[in-house]
Structure formats: structure tokens, C-alpha cells
PDB file of N, CA and C in Angstrom:
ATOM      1  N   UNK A   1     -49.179 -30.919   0.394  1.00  0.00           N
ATOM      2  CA  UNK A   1     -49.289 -31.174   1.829  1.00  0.00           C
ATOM      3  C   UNK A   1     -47.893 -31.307   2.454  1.00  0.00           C
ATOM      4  N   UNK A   2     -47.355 -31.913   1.576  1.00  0.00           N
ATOM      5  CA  UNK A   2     -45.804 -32.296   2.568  1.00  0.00           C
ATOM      6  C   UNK A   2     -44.927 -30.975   2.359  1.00  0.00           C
ATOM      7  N   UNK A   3     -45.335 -29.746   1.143  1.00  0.00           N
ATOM      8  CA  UNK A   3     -44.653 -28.496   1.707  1.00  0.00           C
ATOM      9  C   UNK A   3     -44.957 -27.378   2.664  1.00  0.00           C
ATOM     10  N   UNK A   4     -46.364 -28.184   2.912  1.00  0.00           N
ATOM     11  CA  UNK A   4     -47.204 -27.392   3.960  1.00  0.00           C
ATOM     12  C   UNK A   4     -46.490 -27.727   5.664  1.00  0.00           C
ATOM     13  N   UNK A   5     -46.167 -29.099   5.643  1.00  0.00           N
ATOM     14  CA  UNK A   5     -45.583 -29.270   6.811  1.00  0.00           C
ATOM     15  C   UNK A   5     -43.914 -29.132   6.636  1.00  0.00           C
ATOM     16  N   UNK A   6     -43.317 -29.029   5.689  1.00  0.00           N
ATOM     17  CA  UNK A   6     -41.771 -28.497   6.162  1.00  0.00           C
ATOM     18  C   UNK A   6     -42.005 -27.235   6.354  1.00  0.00           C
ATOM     19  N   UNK A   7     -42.836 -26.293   5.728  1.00  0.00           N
ATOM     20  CA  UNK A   7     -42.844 -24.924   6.499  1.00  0.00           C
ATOM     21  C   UNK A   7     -43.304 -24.916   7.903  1.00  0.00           C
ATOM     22  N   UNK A   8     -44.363 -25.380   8.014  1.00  0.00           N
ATOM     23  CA  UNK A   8     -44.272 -25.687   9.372  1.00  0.00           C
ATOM     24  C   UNK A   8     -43.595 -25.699  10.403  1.00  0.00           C
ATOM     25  N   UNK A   9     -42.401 -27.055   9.776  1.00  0.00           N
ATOM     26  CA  UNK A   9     -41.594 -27.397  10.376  1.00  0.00           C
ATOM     27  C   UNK A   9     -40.202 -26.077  10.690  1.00  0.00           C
ATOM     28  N   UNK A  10     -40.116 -25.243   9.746  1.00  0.00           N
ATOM     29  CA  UNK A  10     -39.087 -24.672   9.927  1.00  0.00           C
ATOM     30  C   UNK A  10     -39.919 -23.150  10.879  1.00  0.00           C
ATOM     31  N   UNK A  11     -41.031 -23.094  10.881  1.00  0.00           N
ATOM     32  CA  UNK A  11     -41.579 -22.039  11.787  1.00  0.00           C
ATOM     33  C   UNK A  11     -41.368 -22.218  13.368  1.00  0.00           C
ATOM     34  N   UNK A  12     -41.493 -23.638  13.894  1.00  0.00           N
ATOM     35  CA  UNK A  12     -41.476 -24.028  14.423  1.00  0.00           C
ATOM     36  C   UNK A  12     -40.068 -23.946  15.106  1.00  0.00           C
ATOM     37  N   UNK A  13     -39.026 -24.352  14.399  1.00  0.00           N
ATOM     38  CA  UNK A  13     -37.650 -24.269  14.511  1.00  0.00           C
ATOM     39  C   UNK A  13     -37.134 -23.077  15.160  1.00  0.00           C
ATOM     40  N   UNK A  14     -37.504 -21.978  13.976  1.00  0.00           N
ATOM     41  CA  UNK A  14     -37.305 -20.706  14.025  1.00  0.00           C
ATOM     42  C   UNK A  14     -38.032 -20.049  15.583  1.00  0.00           C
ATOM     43  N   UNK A  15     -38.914 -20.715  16.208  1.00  0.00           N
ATOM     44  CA  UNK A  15     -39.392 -20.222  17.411  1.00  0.00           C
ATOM     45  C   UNK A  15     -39.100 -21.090  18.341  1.00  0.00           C
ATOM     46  N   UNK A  16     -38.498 -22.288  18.091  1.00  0.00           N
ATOM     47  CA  UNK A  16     -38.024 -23.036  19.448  1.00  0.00           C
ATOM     48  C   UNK A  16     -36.170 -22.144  19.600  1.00  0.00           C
ATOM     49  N   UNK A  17     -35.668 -21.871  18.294  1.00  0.00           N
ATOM     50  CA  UNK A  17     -34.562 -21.059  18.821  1.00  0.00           C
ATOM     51  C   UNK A  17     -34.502 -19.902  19.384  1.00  0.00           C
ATOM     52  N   UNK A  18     -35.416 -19.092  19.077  1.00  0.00           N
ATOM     53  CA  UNK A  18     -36.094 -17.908  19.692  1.00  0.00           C
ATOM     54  C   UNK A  18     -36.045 -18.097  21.019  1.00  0.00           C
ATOM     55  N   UNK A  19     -36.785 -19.283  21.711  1.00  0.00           N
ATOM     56  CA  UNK A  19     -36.989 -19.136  22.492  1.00  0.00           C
ATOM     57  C   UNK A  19     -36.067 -19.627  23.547  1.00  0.00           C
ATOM     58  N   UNK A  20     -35.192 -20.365  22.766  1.00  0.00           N
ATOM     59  CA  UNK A  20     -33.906 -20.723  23.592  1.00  0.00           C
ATOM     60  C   UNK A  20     -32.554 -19.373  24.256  1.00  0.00           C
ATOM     61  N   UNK A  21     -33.112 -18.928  23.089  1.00  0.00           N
ATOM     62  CA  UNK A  21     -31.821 -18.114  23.491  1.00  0.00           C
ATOM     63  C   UNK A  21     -32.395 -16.997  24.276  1.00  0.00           C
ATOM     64  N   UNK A  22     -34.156 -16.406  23.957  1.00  0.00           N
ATOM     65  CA  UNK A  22     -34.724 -15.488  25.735  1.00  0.00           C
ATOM     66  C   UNK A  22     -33.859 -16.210  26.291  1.00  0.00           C
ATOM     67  N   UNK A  23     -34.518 -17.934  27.187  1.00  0.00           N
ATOM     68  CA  UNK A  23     -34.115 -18.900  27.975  1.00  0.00           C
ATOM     69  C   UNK A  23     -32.523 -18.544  28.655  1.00  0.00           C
ATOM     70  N   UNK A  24     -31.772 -18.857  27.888  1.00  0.00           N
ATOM     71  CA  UNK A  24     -30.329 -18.856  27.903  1.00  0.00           C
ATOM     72  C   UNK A  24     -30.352 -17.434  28.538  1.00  0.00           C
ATOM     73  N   UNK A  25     -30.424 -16.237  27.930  1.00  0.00           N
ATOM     74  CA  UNK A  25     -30.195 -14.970  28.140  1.00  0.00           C
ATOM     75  C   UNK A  25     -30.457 -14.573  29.621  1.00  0.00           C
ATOM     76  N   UNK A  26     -31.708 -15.348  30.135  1.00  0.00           N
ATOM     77  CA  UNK A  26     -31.652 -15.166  31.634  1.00  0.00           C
ATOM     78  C   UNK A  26     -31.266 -16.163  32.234  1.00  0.00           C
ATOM     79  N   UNK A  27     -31.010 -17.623  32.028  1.00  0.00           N
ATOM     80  CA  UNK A  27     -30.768 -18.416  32.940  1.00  0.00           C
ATOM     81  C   UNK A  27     -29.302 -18.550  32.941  1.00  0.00           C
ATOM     82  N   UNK A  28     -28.664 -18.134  31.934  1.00  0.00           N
ATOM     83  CA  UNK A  28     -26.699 -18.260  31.484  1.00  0.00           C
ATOM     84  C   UNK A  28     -26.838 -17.392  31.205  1.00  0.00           C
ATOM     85  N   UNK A  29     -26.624 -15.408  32.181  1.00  0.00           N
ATOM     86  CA  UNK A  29     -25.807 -14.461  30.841  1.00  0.00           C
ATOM     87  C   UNK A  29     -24.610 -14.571  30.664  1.00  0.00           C
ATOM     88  N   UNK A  30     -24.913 -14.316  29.892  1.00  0.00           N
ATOM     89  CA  UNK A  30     -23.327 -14.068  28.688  1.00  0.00           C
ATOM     90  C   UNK A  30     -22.313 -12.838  29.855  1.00  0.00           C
ATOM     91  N   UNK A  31     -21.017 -12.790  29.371  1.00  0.00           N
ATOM     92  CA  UNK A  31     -20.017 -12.168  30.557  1.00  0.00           C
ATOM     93  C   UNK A  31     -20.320 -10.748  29.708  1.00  0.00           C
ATOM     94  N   UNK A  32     -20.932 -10.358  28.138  1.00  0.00           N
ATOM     95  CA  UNK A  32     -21.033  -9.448  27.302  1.00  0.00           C
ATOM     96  C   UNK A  32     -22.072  -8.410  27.880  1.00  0.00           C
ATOM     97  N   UNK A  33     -22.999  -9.409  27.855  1.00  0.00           N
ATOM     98  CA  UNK A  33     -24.753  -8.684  28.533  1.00  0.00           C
ATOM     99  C   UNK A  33     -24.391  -8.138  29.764  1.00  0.00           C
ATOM    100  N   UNK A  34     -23.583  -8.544  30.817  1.00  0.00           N
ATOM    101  CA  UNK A  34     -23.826  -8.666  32.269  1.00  0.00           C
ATOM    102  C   UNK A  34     -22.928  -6.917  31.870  1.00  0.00           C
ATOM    103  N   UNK A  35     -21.825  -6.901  31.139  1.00  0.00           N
ATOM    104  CA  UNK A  35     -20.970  -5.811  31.410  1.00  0.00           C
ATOM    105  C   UNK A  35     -21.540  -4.591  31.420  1.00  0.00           C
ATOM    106  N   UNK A  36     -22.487  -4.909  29.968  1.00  0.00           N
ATOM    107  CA  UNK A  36     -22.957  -3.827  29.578  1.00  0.00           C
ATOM    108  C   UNK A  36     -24.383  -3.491  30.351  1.00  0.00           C
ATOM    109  N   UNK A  37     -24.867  -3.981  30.973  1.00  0.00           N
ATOM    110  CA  UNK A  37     -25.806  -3.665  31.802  1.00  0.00           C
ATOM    111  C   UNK A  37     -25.634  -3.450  33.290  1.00  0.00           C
TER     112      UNK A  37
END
């Protein structure tokens, strides 16, 4: 059970950073993104 929830836990992780950096990508672009687009 308790390796059932650190995977969990790291799925979880893995999609709250995901989703930070969409987030970031439109609310802060980068000076990189903006050039090239």
C-alpha cells in the first residue's frame, strides 16, 4: 500500500509540473518562445 501511494505521489508531481510550466508558458513567456514565434 505505501508503494502504491509514492507512485501516486510522484504521478501526481510529474503532472502538477506539467502543468506549471503550460501555466508559466502563457502567463511569463520566456524572451526564447516570444522570438521565435
Amino acid at each position: 500500500m505505501q508503494g502504491y501511494k509514492n507512485s501516486q505521489k510522484i504521478v501526481s508531481n510529474s503532472e502538477l509540473s506539467t502543468f506549471l510550466k503550460f501555466w508559466d508558458r502563457f502567463s511569463n513567456p520566456h524572451p526564447i518562445l516570444t522570438i521565435r514565434s
